[in-house]
PDB file of N, CA and C in Angstrom:
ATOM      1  N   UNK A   1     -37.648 137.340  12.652  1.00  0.00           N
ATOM      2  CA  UNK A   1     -36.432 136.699  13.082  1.00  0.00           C
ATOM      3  C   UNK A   1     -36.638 135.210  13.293  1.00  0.00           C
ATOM      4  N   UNK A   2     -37.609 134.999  13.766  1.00  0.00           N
ATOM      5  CA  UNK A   2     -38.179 133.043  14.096  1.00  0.00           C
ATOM      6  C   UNK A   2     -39.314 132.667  14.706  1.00  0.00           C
ATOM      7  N   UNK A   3     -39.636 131.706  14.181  1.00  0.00           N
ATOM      8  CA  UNK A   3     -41.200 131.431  15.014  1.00  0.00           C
ATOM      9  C   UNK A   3     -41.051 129.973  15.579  1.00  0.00           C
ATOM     10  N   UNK A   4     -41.702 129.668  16.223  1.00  0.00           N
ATOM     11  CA  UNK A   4     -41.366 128.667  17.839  1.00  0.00           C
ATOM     12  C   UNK A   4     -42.754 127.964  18.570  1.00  0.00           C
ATOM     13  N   UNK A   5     -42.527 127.879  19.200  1.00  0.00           N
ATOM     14  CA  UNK A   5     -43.645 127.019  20.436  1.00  0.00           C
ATOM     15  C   UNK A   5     -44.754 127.369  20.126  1.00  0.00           C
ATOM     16  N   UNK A   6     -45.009 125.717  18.692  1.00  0.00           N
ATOM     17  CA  UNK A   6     -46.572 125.964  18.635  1.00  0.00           C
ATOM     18  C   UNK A   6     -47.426 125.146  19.499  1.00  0.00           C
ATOM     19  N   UNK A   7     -48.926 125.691  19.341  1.00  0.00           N
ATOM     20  CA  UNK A   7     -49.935 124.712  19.502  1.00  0.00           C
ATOM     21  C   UNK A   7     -50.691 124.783  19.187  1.00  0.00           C
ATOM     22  N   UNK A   8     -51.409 123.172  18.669  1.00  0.00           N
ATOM     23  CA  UNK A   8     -52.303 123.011  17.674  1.00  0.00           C
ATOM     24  C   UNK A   8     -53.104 122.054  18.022  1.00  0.00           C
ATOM     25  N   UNK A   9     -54.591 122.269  17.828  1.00  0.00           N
ATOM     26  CA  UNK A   9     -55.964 121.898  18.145  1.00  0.00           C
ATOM     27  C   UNK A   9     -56.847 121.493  16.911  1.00  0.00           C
ATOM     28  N   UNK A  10     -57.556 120.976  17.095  1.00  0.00           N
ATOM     29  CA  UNK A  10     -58.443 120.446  16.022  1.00  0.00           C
ATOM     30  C   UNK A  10     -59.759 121.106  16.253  1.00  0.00           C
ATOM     31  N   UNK A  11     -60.802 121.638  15.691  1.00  0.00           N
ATOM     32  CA  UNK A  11     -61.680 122.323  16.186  1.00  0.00           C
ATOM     33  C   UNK A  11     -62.477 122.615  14.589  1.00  0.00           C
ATOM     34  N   UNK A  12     -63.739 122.195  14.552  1.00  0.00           N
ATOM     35  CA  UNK A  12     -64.364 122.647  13.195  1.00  0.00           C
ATOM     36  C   UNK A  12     -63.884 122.087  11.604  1.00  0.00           C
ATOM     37  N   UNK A  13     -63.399 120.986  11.779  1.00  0.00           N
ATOM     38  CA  UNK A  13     -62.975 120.074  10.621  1.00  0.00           C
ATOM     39  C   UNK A  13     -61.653 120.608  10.073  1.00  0.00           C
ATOM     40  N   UNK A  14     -60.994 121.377  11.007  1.00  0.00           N
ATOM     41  CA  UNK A  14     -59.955 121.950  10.624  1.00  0.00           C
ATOM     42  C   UNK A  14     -58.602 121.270  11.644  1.00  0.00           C
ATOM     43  N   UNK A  15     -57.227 121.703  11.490  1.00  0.00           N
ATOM     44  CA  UNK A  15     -56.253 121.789  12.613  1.00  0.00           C
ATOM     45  C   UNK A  15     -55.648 123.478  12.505  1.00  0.00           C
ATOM     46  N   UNK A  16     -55.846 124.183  14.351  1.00  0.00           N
ATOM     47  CA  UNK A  16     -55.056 125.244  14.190  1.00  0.00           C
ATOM     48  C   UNK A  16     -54.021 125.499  15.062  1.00  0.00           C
ATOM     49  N   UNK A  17     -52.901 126.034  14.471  1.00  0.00           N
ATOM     50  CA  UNK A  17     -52.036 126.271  15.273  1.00  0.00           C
ATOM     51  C   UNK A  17     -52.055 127.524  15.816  1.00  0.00           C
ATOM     52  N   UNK A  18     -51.356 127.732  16.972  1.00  0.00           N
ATOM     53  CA  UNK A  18     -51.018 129.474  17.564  1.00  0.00           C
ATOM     54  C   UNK A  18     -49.539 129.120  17.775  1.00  0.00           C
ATOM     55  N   UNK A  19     -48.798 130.009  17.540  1.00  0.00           N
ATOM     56  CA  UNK A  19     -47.620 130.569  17.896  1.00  0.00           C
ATOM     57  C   UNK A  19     -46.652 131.448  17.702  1.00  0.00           C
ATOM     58  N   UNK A  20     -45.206 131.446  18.562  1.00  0.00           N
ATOM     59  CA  UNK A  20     -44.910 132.511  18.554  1.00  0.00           C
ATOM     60  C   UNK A  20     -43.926 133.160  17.348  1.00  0.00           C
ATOM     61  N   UNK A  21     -43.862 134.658  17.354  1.00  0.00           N
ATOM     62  CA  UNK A  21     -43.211 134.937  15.946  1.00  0.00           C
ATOM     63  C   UNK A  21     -42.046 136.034  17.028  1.00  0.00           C
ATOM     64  N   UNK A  22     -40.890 135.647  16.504  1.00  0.00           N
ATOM     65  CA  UNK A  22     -39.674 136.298  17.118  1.00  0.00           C
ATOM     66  C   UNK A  22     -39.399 137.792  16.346  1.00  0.00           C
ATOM     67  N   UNK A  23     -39.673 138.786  17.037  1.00  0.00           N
ATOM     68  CA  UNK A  23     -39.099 140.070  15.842  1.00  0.00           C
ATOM     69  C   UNK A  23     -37.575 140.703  15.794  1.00  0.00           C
ATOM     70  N   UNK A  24     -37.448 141.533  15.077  1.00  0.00           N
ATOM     71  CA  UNK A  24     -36.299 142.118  14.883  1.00  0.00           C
ATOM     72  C   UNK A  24     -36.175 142.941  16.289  1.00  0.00           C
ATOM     73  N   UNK A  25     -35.187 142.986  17.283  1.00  0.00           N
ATOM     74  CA  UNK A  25     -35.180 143.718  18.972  1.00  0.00           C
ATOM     75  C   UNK A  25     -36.258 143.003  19.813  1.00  0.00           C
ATOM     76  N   UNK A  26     -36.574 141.779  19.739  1.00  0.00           N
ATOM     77  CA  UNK A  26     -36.791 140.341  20.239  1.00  0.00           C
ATOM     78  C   UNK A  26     -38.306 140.512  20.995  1.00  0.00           C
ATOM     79  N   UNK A  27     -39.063 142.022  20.127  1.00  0.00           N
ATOM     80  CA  UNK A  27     -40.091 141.452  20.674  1.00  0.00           C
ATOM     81  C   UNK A  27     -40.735 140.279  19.788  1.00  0.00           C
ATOM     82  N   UNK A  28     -41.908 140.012  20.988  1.00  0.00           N
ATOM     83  CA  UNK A  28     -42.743 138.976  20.605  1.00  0.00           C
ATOM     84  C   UNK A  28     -43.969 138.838  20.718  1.00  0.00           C
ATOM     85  N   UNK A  29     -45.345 138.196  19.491  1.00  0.00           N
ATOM     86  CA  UNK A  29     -46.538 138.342  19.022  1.00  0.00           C
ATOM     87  C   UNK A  29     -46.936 136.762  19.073  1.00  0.00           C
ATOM     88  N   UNK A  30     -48.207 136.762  19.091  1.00  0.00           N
ATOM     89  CA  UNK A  30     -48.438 135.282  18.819  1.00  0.00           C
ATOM     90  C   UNK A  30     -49.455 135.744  16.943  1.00  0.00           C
ATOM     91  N   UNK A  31     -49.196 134.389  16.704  1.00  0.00           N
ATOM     92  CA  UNK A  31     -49.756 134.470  15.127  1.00  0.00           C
ATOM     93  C   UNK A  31     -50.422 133.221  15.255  1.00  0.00           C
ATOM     94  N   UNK A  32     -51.555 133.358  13.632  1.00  0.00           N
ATOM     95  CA  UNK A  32     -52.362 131.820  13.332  1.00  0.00           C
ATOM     96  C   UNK A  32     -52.089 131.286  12.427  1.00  0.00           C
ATOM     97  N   UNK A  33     -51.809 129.802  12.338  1.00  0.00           N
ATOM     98  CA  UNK A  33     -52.288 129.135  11.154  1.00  0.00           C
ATOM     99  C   UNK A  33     -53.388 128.106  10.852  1.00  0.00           C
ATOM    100  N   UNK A  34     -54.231 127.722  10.005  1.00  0.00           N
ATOM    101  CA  UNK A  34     -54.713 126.856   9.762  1.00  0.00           C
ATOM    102  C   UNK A  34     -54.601 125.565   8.802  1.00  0.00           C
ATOM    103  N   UNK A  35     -54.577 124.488   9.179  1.00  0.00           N
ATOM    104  CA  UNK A  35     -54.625 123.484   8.333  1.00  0.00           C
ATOM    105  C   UNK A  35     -55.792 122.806   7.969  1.00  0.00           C
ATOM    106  N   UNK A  36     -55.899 121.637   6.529  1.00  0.00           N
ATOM    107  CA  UNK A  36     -56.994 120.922   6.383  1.00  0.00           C
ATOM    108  C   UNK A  36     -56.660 119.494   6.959  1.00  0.00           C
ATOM    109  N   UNK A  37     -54.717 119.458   6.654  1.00  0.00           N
ATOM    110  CA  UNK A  37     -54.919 117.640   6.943  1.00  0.00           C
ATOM    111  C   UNK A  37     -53.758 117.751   8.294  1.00  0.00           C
ATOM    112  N   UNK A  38     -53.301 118.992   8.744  1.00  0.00           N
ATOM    113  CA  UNK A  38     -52.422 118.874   9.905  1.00  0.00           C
ATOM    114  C   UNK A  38     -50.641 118.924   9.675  1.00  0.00           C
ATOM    115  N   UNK A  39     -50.233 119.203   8.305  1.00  0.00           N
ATOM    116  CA  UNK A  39     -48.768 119.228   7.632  1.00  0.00           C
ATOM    117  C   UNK A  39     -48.890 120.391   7.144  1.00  0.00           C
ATOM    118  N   UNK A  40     -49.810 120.760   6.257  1.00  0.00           N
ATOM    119  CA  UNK A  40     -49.420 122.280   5.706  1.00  0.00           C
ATOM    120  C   UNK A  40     -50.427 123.206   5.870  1.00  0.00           C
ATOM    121  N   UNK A  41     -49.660 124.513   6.871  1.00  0.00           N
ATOM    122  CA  UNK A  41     -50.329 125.009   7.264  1.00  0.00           C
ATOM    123  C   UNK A  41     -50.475 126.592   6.094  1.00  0.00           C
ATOM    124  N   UNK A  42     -51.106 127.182   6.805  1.00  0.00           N
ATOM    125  CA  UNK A  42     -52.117 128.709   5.736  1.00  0.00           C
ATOM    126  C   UNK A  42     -51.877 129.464   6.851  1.00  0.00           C
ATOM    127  N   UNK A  43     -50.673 130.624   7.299  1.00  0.00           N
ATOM    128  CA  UNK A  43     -50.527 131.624   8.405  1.00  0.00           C
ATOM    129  C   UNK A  43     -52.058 132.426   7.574  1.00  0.00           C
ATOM    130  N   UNK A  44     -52.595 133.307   8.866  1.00  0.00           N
ATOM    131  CA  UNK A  44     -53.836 133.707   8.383  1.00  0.00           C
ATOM    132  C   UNK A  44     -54.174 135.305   8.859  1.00  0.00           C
ATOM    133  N   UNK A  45     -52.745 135.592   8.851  1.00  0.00           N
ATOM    134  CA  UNK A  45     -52.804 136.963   9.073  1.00  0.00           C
ATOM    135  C   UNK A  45     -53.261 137.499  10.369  1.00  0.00           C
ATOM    136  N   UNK A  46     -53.160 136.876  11.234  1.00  0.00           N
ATOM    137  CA  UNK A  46     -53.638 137.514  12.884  1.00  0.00           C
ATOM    138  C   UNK A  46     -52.725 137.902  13.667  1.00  0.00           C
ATOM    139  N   UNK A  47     -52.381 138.924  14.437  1.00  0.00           N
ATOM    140  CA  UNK A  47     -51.740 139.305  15.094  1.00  0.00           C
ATOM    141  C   UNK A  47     -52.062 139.410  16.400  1.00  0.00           C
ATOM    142  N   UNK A  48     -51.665 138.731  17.352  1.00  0.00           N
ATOM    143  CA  UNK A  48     -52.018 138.814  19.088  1.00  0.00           C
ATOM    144  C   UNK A  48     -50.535 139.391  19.494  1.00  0.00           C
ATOM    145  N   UNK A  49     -51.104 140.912  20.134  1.00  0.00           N
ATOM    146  CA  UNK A  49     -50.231 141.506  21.093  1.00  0.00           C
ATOM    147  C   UNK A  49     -50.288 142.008  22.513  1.00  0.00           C
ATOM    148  N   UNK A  50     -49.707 141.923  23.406  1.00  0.00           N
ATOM    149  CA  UNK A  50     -50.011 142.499  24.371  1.00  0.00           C
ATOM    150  C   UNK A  50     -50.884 143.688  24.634  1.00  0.00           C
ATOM    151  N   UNK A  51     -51.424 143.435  25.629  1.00  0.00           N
ATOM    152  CA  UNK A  51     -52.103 144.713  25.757  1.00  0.00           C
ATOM    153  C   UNK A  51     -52.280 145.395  27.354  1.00  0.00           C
ATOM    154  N   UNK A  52     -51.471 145.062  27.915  1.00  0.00           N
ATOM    155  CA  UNK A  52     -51.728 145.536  29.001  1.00  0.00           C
ATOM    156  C   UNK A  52     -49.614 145.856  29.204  1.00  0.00           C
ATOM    157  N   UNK A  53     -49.415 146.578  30.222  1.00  0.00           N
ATOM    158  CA  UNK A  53     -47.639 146.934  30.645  1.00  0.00           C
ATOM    159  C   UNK A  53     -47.070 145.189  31.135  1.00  0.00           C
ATOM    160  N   UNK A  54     -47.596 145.533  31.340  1.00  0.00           N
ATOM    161  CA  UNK A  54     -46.882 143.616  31.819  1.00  0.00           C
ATOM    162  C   UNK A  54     -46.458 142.504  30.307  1.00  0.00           C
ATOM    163  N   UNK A  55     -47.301 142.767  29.543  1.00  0.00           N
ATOM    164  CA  UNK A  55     -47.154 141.745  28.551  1.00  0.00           C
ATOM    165  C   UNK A  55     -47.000 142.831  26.983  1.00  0.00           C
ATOM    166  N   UNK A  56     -46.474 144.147  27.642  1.00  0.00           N
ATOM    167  CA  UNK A  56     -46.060 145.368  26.335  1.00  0.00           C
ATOM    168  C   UNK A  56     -45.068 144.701  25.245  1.00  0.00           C
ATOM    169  N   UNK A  57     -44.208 143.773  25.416  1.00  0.00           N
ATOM    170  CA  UNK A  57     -43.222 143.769  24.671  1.00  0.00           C
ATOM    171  C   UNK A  57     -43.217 142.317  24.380  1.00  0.00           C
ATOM    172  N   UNK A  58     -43.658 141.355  24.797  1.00  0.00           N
ATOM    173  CA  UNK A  58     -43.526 140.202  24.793  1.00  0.00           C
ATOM    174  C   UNK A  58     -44.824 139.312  24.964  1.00  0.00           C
ATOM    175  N   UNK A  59     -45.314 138.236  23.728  1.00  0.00           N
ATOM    176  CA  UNK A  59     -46.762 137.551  24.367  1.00  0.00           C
ATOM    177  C   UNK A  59     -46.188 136.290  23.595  1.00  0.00           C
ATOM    178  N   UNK A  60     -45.985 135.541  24.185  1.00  0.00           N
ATOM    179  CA  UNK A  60     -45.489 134.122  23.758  1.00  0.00           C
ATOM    180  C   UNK A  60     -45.587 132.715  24.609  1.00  0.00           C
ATOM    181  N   UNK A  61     -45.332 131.486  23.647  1.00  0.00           N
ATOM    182  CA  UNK A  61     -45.366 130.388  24.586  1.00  0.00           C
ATOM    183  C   UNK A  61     -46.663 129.398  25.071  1.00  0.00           C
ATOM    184  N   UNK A  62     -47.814 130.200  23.631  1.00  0.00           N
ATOM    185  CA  UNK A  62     -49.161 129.559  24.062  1.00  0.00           C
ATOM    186  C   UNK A  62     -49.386 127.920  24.484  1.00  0.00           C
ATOM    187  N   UNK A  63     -50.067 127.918  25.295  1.00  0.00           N
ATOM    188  CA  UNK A  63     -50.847 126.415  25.589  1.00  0.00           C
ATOM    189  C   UNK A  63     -52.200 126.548  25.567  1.00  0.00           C
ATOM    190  N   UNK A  64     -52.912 125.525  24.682  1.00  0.00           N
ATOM    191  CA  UNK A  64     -54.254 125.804  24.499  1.00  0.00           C
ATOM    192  C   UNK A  64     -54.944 124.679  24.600  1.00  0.00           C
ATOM    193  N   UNK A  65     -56.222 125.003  25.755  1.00  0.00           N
ATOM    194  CA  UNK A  65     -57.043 123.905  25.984  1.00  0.00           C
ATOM    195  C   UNK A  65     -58.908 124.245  24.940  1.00  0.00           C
ATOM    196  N   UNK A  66     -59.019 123.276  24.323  1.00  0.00           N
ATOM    197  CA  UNK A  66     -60.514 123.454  23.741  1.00  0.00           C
ATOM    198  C   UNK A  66     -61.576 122.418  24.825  1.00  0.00           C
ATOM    199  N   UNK A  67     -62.597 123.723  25.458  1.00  0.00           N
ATOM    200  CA  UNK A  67     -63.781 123.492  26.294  1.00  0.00           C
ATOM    201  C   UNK A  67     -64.381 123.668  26.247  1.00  0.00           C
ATOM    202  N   UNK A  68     -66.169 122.945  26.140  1.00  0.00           N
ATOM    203  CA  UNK A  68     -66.937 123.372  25.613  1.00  0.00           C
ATOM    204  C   UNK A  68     -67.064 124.225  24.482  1.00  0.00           C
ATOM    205  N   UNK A  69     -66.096 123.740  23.893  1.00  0.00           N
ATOM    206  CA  UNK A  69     -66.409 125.122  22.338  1.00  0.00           C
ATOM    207  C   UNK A  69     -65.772 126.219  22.255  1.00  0.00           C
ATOM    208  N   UNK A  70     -64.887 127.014  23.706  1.00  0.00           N
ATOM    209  CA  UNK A  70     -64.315 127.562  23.858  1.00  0.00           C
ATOM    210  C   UNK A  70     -62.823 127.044  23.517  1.00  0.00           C
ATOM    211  N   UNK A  71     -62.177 128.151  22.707  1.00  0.00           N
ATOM    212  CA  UNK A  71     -60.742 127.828  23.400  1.00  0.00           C
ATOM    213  C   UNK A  71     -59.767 128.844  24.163  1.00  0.00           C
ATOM    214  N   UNK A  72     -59.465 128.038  24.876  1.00  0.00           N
ATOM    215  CA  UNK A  72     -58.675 128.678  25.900  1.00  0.00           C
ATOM    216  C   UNK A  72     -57.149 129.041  26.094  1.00  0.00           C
ATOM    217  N   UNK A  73     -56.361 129.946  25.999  1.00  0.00           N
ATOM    218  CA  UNK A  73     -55.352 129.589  25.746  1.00  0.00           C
ATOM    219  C   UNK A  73     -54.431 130.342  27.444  1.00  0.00           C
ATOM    220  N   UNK A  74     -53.095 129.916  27.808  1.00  0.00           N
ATOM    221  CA  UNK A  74     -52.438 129.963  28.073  1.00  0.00           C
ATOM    222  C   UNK A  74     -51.069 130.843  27.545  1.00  0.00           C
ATOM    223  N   UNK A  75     -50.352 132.152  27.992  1.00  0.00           N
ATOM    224  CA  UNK A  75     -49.267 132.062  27.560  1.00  0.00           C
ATOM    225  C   UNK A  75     -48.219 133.283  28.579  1.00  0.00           C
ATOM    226  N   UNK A  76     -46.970 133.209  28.214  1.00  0.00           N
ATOM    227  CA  UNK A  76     -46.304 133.906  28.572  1.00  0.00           C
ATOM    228  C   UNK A  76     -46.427 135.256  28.230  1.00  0.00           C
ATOM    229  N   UNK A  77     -45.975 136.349  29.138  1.00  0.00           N
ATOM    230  CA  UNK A  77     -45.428 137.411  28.622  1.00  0.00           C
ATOM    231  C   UNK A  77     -44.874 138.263  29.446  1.00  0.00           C
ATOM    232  N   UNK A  78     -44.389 139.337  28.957  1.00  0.00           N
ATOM    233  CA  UNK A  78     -43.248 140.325  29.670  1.00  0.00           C
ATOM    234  C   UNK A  78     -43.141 141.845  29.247  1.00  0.00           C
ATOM    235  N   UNK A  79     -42.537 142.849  29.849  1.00  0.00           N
ATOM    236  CA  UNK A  79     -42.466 144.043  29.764  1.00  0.00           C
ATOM    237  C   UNK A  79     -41.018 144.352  29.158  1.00  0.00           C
ATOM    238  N   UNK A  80     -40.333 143.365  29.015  1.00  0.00           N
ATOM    239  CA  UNK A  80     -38.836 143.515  28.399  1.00  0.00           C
ATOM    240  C   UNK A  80     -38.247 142.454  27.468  1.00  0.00           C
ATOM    241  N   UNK A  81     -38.325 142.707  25.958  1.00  0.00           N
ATOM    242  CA  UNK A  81     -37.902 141.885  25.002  1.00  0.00           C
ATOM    243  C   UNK A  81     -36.489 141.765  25.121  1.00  0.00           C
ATOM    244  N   UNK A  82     -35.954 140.942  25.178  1.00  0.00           N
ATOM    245  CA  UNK A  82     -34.677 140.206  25.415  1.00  0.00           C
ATOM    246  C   UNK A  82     -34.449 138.956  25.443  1.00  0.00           C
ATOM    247  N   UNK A  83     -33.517 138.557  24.631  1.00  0.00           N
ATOM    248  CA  UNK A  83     -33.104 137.426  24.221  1.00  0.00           C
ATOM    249  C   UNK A  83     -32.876 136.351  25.540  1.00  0.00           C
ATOM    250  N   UNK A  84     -31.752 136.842  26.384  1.00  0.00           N
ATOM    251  CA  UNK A  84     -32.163 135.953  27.257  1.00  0.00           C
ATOM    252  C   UNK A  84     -32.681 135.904  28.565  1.00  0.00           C
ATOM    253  N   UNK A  85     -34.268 135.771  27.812  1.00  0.00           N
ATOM    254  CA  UNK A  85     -35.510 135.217  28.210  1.00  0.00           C
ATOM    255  C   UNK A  85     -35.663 135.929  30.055  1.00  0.00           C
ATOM    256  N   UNK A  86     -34.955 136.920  30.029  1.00  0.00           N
ATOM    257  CA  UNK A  86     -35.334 137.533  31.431  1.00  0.00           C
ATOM    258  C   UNK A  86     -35.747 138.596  31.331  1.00  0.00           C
ATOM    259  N   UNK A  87     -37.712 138.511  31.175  1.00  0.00           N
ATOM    260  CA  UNK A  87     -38.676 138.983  30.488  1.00  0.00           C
ATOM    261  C   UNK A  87     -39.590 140.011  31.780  1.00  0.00           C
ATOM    262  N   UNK A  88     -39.267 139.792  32.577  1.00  0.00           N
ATOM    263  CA  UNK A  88     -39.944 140.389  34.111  1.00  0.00           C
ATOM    264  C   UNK A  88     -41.219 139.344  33.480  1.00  0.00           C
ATOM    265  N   UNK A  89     -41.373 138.466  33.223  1.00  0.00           N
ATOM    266  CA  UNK A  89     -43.001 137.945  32.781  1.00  0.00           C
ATOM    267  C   UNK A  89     -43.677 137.463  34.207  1.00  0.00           C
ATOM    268  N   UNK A  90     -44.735 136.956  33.409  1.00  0.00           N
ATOM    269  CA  UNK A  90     -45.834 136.287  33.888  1.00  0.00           C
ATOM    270  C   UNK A  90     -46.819 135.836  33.296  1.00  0.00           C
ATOM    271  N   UNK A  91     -47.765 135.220  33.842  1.00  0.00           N
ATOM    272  CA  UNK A  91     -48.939 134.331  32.671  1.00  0.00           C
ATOM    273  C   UNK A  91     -50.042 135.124  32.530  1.00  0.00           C
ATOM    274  N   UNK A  92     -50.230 135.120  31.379  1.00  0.00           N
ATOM    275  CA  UNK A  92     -51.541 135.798  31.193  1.00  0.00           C
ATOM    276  C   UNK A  92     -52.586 134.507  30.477  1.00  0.00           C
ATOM    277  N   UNK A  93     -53.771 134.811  30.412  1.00  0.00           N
ATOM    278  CA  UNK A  93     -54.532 133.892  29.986  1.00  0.00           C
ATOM    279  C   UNK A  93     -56.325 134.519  29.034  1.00  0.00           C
ATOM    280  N   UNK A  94     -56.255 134.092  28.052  1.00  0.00           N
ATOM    281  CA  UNK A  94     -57.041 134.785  26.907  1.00  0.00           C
ATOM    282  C   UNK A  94     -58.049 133.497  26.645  1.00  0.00           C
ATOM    283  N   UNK A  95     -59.252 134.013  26.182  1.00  0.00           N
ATOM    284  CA  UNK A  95     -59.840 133.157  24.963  1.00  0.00           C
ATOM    285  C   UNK A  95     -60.239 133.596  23.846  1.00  0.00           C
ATOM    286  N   UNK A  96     -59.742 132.596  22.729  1.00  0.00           N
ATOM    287  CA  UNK A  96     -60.165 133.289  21.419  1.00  0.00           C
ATOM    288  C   UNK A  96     -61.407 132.589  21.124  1.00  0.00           C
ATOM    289  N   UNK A  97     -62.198 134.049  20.530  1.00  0.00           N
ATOM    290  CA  UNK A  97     -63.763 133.571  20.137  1.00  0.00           C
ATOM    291  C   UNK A  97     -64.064 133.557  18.486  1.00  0.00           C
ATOM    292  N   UNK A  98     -64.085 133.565  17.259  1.00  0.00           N
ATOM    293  CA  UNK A  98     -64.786 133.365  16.320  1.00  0.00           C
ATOM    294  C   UNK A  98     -64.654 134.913  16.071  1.00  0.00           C
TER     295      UNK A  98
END
């Protein structure tokens, strides 16, 4: 249905983005892309979904900090996909490793 609130880091001679992908009954996934020069990106087939009841239906809204080599990300999520955005959420917080 739409994809939205990216963010994008530079990390390994690359630029990557994370963000979110809107589905058909409004749940929501975060996805990847990668770039070489930062304009055109390569989605890369990853799928981030909730995994716990709190963030079952909804994982969106990443913010991502790169530390020490780690990156860290930030994002929303919720137990009820719905449009408007009254998600029962809360923040959850991940790092993606290699």
């Amino acid at each position: 249905m739409g994809l939205g609130e990216p963010a994008v880091w530079q990390s390994e001679g690359f630029y990557w983005m994370l963000y979110t992908v809107r589905e058909v009954g409004e749940k929501r996934h975060l996805a990847m892309a990668r770039s070489a020069d930062g304009v055109h990106f390569t989605k890369l087939g990853v799928k981030f979904t909730g995994t716990q009841a709190w963030d079952s239906k909804v994982i969106c809204d990443p913010t991502v900090v790169v530390e020490g080599g780690k990156v860290k990300v930030w994002f929303g999520g919720g137990d009820v996909a719905s449009p408007d955005e009254n998600l029962h959420g809360q923040i959850g917080f991940a790092t993606l490793e290699k």
